[in-house]
PDB file of N, CA and C in Angstrom:
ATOM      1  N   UNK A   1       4.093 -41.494   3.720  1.00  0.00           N
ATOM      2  CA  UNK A   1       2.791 -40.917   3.434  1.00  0.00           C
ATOM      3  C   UNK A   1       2.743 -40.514   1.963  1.00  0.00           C
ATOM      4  N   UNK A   2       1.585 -40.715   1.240  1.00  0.00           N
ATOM      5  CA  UNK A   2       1.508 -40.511  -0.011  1.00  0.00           C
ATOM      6  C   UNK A   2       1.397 -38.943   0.147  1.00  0.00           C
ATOM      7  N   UNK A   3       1.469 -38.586  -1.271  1.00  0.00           N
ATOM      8  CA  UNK A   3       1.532 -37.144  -1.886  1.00  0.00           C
ATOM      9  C   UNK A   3       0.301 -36.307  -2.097  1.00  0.00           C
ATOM     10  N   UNK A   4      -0.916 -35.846  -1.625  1.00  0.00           N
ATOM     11  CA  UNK A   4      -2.533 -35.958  -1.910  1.00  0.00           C
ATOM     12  C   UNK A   4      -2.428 -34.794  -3.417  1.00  0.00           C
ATOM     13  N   UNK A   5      -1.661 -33.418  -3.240  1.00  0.00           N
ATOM     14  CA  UNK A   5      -1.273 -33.180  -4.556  1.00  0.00           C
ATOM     15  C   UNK A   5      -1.335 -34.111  -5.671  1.00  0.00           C
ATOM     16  N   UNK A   6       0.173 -34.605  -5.760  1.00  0.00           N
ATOM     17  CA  UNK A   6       0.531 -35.987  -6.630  1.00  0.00           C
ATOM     18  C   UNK A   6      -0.924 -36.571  -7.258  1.00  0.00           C
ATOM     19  N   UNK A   7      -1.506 -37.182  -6.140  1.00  0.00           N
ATOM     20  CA  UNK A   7      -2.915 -37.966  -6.413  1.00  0.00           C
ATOM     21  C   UNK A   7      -3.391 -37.175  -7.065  1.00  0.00           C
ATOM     22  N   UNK A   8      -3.510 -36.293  -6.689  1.00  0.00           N
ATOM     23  CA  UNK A   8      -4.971 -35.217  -7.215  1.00  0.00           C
ATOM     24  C   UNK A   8      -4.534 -34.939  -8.745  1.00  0.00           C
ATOM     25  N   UNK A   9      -3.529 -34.862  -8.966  1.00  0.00           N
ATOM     26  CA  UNK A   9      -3.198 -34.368 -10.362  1.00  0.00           C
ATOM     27  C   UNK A   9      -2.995 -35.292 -11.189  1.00  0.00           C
ATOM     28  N   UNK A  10      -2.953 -36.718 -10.755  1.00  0.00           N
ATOM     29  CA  UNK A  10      -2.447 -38.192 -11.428  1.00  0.00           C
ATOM     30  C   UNK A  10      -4.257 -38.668 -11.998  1.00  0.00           C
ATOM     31  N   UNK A  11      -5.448 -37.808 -11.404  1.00  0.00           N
ATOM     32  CA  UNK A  11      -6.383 -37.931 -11.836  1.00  0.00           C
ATOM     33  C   UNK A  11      -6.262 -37.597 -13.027  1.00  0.00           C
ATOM     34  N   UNK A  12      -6.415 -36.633 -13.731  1.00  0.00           N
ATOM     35  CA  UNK A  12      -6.509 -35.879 -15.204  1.00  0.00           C
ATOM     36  C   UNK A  12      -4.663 -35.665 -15.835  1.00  0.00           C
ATOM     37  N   UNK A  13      -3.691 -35.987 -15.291  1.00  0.00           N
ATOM     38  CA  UNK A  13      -2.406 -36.078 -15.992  1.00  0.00           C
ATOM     39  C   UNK A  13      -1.628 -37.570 -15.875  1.00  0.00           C
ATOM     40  N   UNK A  14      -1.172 -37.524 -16.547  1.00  0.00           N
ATOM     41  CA  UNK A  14       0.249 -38.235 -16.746  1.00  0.00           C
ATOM     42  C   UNK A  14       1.359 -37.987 -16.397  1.00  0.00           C
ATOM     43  N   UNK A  15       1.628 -38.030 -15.022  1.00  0.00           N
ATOM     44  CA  UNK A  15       3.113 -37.694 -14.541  1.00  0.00           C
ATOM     45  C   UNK A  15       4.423 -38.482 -14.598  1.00  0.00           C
ATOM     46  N   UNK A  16       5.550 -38.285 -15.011  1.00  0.00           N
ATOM     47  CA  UNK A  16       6.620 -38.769 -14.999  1.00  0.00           C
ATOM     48  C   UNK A  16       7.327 -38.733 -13.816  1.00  0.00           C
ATOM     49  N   UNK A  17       8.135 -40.125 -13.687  1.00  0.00           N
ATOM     50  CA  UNK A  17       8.933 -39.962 -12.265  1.00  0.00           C
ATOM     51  C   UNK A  17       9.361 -38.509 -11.877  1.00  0.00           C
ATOM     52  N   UNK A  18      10.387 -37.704 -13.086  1.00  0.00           N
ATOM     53  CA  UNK A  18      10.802 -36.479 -12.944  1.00  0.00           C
ATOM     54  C   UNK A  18       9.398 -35.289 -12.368  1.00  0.00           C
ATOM     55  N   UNK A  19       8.515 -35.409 -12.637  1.00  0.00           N
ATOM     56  CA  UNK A  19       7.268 -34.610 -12.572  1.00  0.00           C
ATOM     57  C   UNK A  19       7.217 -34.853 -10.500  1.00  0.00           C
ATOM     58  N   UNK A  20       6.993 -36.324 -10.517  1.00  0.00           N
ATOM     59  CA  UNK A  20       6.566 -36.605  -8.983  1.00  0.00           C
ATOM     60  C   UNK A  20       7.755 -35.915  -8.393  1.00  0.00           C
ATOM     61  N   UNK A  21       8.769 -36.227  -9.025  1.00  0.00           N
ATOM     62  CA  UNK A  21       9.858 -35.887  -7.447  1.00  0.00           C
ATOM     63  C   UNK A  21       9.930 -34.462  -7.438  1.00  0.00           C
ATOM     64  N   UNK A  22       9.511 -33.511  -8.366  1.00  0.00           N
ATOM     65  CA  UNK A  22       9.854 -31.731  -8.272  1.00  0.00           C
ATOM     66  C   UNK A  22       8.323 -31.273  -7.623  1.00  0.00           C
ATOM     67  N   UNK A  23       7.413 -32.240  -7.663  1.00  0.00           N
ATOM     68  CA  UNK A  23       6.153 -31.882  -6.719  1.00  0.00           C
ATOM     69  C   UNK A  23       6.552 -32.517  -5.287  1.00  0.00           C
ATOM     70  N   UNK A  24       7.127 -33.903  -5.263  1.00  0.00           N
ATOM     71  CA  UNK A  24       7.488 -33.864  -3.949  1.00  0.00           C
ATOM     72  C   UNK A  24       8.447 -32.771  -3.238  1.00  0.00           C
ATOM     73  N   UNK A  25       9.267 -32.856  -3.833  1.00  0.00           N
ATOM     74  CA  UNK A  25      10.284 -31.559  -3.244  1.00  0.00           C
ATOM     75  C   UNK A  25       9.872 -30.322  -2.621  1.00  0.00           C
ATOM     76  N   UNK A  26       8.387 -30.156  -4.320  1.00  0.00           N
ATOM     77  CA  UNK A  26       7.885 -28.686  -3.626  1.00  0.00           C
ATOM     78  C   UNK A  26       7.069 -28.725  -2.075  1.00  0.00           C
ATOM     79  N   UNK A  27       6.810 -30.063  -2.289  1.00  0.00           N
ATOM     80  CA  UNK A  27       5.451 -30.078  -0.930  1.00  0.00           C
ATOM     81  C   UNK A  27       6.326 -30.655   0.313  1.00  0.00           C
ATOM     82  N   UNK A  28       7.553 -30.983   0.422  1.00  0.00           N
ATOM     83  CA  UNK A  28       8.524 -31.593   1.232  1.00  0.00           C
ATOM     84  C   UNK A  28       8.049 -30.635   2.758  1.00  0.00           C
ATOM     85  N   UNK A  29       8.306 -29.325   2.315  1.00  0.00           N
ATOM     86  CA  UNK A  29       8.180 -28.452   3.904  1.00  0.00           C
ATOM     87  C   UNK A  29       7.075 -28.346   4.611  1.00  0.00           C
ATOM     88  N   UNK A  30       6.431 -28.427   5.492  1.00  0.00           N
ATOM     89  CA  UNK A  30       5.359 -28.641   6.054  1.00  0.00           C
ATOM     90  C   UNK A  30       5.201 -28.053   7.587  1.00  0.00           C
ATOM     91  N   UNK A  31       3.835 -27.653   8.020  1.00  0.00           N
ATOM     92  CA  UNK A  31       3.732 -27.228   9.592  1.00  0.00           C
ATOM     93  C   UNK A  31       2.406 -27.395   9.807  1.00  0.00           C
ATOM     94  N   UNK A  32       2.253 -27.708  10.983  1.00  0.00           N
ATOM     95  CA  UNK A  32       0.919 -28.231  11.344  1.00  0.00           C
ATOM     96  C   UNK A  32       0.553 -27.030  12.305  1.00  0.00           C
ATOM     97  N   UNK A  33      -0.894 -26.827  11.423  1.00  0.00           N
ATOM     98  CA  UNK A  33      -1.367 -25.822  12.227  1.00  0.00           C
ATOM     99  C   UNK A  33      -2.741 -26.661  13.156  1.00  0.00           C
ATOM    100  N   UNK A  34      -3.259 -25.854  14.033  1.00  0.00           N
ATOM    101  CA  UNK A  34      -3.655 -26.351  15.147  1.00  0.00           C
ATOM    102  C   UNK A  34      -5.501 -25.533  14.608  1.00  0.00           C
ATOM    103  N   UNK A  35      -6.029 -26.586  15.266  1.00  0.00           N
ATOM    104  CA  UNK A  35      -7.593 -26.137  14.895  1.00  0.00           C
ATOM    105  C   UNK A  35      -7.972 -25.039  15.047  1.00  0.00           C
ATOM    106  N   UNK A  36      -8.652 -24.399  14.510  1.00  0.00           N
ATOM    107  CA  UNK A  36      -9.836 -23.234  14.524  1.00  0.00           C
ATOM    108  C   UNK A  36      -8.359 -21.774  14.270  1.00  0.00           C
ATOM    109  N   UNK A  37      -7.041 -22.033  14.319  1.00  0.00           N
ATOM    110  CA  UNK A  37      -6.257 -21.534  13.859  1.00  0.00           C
ATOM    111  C   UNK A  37      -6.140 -20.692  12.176  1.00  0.00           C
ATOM    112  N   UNK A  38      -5.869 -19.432  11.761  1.00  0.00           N
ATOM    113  CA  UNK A  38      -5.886 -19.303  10.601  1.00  0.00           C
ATOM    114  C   UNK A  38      -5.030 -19.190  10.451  1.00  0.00           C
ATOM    115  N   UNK A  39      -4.751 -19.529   8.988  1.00  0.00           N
ATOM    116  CA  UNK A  39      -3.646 -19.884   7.921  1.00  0.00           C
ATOM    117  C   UNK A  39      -3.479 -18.675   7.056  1.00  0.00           C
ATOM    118  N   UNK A  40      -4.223 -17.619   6.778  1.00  0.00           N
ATOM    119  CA  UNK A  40      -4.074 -16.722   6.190  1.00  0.00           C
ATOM    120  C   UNK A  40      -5.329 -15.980   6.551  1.00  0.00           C
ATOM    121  N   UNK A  41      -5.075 -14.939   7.653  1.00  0.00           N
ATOM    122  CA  UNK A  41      -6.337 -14.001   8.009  1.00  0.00           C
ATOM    123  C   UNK A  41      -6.732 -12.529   7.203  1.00  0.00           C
ATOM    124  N   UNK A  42      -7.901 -12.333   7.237  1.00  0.00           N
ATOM    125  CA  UNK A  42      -8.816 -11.134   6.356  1.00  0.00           C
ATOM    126  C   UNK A  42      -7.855 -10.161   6.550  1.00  0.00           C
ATOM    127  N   UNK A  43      -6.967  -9.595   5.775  1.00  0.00           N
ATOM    128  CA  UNK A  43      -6.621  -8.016   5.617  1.00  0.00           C
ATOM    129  C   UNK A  43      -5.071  -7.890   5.906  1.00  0.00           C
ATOM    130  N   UNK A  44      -4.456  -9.245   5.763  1.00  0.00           N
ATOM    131  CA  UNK A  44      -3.219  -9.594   5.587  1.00  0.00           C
ATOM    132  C   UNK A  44      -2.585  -9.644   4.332  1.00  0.00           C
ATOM    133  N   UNK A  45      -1.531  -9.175   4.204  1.00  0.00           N
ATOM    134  CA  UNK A  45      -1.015  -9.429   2.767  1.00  0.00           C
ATOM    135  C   UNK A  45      -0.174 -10.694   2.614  1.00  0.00           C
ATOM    136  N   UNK A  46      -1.140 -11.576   1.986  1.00  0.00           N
ATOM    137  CA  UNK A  46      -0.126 -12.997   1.614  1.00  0.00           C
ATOM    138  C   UNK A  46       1.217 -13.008   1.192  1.00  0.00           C
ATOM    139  N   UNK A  47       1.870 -13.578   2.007  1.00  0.00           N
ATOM    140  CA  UNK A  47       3.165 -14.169   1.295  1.00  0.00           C
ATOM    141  C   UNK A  47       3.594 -15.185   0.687  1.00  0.00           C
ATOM    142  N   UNK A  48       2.820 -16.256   1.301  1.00  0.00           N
ATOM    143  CA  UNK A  48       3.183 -17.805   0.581  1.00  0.00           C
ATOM    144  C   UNK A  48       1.831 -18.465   0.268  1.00  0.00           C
ATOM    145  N   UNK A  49       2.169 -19.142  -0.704  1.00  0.00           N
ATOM    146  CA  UNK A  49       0.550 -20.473  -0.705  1.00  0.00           C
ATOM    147  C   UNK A  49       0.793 -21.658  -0.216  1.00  0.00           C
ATOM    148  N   UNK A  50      -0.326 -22.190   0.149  1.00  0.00           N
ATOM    149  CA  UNK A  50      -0.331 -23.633   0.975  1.00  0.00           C
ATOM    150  C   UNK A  50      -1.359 -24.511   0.284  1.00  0.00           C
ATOM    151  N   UNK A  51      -0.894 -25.340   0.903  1.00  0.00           N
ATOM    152  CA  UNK A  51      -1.569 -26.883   0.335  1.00  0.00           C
ATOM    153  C   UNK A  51      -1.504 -27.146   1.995  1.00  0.00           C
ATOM    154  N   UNK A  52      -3.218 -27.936   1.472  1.00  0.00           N
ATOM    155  CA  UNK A  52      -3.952 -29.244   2.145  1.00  0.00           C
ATOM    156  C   UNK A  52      -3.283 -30.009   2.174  1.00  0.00           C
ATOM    157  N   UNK A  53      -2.280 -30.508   3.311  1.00  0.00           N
ATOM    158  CA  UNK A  53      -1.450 -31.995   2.713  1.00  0.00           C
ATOM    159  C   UNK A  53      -2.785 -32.932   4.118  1.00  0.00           C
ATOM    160  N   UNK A  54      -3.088 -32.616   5.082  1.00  0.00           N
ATOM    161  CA  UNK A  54      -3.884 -33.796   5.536  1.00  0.00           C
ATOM    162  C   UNK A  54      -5.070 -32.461   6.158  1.00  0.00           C
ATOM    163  N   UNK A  55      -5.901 -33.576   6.671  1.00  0.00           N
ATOM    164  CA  UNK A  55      -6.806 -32.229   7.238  1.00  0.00           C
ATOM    165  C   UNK A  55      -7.756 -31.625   6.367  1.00  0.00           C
ATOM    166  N   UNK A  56      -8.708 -30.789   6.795  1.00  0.00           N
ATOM    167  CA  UNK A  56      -9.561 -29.749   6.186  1.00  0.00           C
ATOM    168  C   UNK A  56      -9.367 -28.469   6.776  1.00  0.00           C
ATOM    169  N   UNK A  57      -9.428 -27.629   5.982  1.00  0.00           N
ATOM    170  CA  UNK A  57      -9.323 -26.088   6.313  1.00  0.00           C
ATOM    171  C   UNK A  57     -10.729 -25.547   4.978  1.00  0.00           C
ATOM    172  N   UNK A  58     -11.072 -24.124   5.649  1.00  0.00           N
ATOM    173  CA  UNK A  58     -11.894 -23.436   5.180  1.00  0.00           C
ATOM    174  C   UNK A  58     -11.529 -22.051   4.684  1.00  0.00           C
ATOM    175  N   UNK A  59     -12.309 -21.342   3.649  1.00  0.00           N
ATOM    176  CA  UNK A  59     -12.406 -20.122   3.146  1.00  0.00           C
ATOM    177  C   UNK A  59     -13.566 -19.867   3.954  1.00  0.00           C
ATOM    178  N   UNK A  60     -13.342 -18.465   4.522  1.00  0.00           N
ATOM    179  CA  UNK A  60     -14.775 -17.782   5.210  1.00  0.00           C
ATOM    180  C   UNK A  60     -14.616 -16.341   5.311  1.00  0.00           C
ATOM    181  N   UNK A  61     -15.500 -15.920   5.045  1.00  0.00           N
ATOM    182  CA  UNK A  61     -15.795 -14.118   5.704  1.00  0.00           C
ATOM    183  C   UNK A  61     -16.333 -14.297   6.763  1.00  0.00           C
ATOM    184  N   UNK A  62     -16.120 -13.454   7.510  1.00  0.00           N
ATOM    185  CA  UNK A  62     -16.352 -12.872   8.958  1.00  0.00           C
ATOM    186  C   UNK A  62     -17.669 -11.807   8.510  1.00  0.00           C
ATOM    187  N   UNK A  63     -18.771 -12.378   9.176  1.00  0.00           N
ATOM    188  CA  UNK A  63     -20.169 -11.565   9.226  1.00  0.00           C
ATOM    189  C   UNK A  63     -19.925  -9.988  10.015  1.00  0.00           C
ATOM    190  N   UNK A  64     -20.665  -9.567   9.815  1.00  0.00           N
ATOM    191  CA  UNK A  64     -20.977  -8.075  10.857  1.00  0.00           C
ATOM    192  C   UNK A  64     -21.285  -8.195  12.295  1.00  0.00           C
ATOM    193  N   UNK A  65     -22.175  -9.596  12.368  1.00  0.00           N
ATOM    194  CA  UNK A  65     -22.539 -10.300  13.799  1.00  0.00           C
ATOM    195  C   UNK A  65     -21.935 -11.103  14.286  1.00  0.00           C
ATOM    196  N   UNK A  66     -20.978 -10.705  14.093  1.00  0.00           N
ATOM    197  CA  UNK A  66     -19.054 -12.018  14.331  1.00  0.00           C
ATOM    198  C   UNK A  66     -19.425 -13.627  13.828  1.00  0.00           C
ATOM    199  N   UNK A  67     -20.579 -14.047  13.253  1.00  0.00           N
ATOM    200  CA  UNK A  67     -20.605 -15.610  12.322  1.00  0.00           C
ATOM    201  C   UNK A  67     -19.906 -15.222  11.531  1.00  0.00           C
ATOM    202  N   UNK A  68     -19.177 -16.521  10.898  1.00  0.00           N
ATOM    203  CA  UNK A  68     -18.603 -16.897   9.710  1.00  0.00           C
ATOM    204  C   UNK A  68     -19.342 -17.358   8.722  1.00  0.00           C
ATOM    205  N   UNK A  69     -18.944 -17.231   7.453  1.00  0.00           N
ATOM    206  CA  UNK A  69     -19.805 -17.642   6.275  1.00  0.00           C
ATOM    207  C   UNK A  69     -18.562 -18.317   5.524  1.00  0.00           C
ATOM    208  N   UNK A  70     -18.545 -19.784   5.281  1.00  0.00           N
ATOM    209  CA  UNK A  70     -17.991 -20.390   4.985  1.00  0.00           C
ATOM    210  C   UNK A  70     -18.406 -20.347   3.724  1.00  0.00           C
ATOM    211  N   UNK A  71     -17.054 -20.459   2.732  1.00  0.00           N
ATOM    212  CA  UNK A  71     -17.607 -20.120   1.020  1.00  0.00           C
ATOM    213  C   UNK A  71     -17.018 -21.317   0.281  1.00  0.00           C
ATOM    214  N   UNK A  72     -16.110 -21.737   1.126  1.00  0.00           N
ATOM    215  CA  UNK A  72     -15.188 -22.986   0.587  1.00  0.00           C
ATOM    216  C   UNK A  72     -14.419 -23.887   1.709  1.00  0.00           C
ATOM    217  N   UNK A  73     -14.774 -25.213   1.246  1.00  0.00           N
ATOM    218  CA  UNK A  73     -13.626 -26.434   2.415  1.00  0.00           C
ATOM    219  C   UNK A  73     -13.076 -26.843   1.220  1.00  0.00           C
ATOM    220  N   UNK A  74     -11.222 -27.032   1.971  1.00  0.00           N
ATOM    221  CA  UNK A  74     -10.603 -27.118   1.380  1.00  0.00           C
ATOM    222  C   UNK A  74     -10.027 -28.320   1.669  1.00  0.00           C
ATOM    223  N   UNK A  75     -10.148 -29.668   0.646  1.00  0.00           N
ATOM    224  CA  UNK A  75      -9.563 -30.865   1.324  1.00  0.00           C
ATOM    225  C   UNK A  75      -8.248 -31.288   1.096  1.00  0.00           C
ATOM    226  N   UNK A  76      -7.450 -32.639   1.289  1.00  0.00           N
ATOM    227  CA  UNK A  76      -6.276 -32.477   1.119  1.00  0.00           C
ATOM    228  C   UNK A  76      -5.801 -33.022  -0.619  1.00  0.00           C
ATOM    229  N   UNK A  77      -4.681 -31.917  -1.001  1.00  0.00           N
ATOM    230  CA  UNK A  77      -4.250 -31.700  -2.353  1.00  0.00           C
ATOM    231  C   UNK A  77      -4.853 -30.402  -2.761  1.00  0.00           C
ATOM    232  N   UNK A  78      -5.474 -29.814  -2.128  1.00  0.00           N
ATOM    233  CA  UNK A  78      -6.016 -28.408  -2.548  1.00  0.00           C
ATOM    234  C   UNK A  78      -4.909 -27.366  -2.094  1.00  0.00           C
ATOM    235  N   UNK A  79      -4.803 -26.485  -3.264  1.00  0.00           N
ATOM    236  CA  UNK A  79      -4.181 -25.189  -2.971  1.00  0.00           C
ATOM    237  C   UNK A  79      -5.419 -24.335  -2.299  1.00  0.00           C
ATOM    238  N   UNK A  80      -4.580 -23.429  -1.105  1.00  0.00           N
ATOM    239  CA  UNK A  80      -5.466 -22.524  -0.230  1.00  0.00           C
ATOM    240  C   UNK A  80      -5.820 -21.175  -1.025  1.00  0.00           C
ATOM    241  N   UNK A  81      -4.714 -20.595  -1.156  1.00  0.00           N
ATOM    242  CA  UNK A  81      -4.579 -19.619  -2.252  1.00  0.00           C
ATOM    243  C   UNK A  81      -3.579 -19.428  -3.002  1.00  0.00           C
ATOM    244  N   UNK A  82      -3.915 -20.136  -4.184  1.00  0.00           N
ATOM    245  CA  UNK A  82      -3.163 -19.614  -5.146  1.00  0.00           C
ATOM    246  C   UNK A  82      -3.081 -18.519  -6.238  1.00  0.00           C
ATOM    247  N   UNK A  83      -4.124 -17.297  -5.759  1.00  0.00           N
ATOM    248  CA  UNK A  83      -4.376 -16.045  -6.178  1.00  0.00           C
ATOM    249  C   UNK A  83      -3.570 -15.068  -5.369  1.00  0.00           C
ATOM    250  N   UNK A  84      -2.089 -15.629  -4.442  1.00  0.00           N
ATOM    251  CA  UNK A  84      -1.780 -14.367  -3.604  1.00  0.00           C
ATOM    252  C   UNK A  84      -1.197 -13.648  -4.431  1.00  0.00           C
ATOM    253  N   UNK A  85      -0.572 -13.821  -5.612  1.00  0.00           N
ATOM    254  CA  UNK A  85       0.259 -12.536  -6.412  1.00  0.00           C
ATOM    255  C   UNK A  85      -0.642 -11.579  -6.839  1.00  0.00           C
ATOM    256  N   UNK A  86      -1.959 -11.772  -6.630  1.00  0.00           N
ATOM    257  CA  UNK A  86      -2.634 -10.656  -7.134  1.00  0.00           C
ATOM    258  C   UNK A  86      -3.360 -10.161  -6.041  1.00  0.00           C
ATOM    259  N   UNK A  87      -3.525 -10.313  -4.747  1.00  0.00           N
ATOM    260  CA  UNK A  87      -3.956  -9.824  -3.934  1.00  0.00           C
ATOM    261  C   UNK A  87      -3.654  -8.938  -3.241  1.00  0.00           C
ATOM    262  N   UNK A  88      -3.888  -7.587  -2.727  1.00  0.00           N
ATOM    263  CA  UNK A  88      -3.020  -6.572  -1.717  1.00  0.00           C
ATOM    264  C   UNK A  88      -3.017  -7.155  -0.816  1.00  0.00           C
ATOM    265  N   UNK A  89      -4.411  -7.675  -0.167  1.00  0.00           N
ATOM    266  CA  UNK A  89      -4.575  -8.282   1.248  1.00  0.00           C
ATOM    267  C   UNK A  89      -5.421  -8.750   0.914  1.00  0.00           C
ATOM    268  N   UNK A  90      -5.462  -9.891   1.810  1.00  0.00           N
ATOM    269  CA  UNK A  90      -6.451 -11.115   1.864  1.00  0.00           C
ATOM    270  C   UNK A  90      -7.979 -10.385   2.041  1.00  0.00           C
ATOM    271  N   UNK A  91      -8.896 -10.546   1.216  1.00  0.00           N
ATOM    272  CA  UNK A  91     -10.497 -10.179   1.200  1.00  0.00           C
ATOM    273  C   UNK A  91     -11.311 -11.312   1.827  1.00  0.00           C
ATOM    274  N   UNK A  92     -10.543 -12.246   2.387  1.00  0.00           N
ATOM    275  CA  UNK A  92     -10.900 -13.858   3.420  1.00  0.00           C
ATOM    276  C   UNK A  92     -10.277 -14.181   4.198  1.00  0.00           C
ATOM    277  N   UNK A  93     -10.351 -15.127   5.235  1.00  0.00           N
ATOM    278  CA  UNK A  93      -9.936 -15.664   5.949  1.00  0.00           C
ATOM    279  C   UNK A  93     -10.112 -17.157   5.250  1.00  0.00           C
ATOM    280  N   UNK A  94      -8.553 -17.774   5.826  1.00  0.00           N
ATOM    281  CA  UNK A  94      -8.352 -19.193   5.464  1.00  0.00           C
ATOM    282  C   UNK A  94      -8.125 -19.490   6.689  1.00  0.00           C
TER     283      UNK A  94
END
């Protein structure tokens, strides 16, 4: 399976073999999460960031009237959050 990272960044860079294989490496570990499942819920304190490797996932707030308000889809090669070092707790659901 190709790399959708890799791709995504081979748009606007120039990567060297050395470049691909320390992004493959990084994206090597992987877990499949299961639909309507979150990946990082509202008022959690992040620990790790993730990547889109297949699939779509979403950014959403949770309404007052339990709807969701979807603010972002996230396709594959997208980082989910890569703002967790500055976050106390998640202000979204992924």
């Amino acid at each position: 399976m190709s790399n959708p990272l890799i791709m995504k960044l081979e748009y606007g860079a120039r990567l060297t073999d050395g470049d691909r294989a320390v992004l493959h490496d990084l994206t090597r570990k992987t877990r499949r999460v299961a639909r309507r499942k979150d990946i990082s819920p509202e008022g959690e304190r992040p620990e790790d960031v993730h990547l889109v490797v297949e699939g779509f996932a979403c950014r959403y707030k949770s309404l007052t009237d339990g709807r969701r308000q979807i603010t972002a889809l996230l396709v594959p090669g997208d980082f989910c959050d890569l703002h967790v070092a500055i976050l106390g707790e998640m202000d979204h659901s992924i």
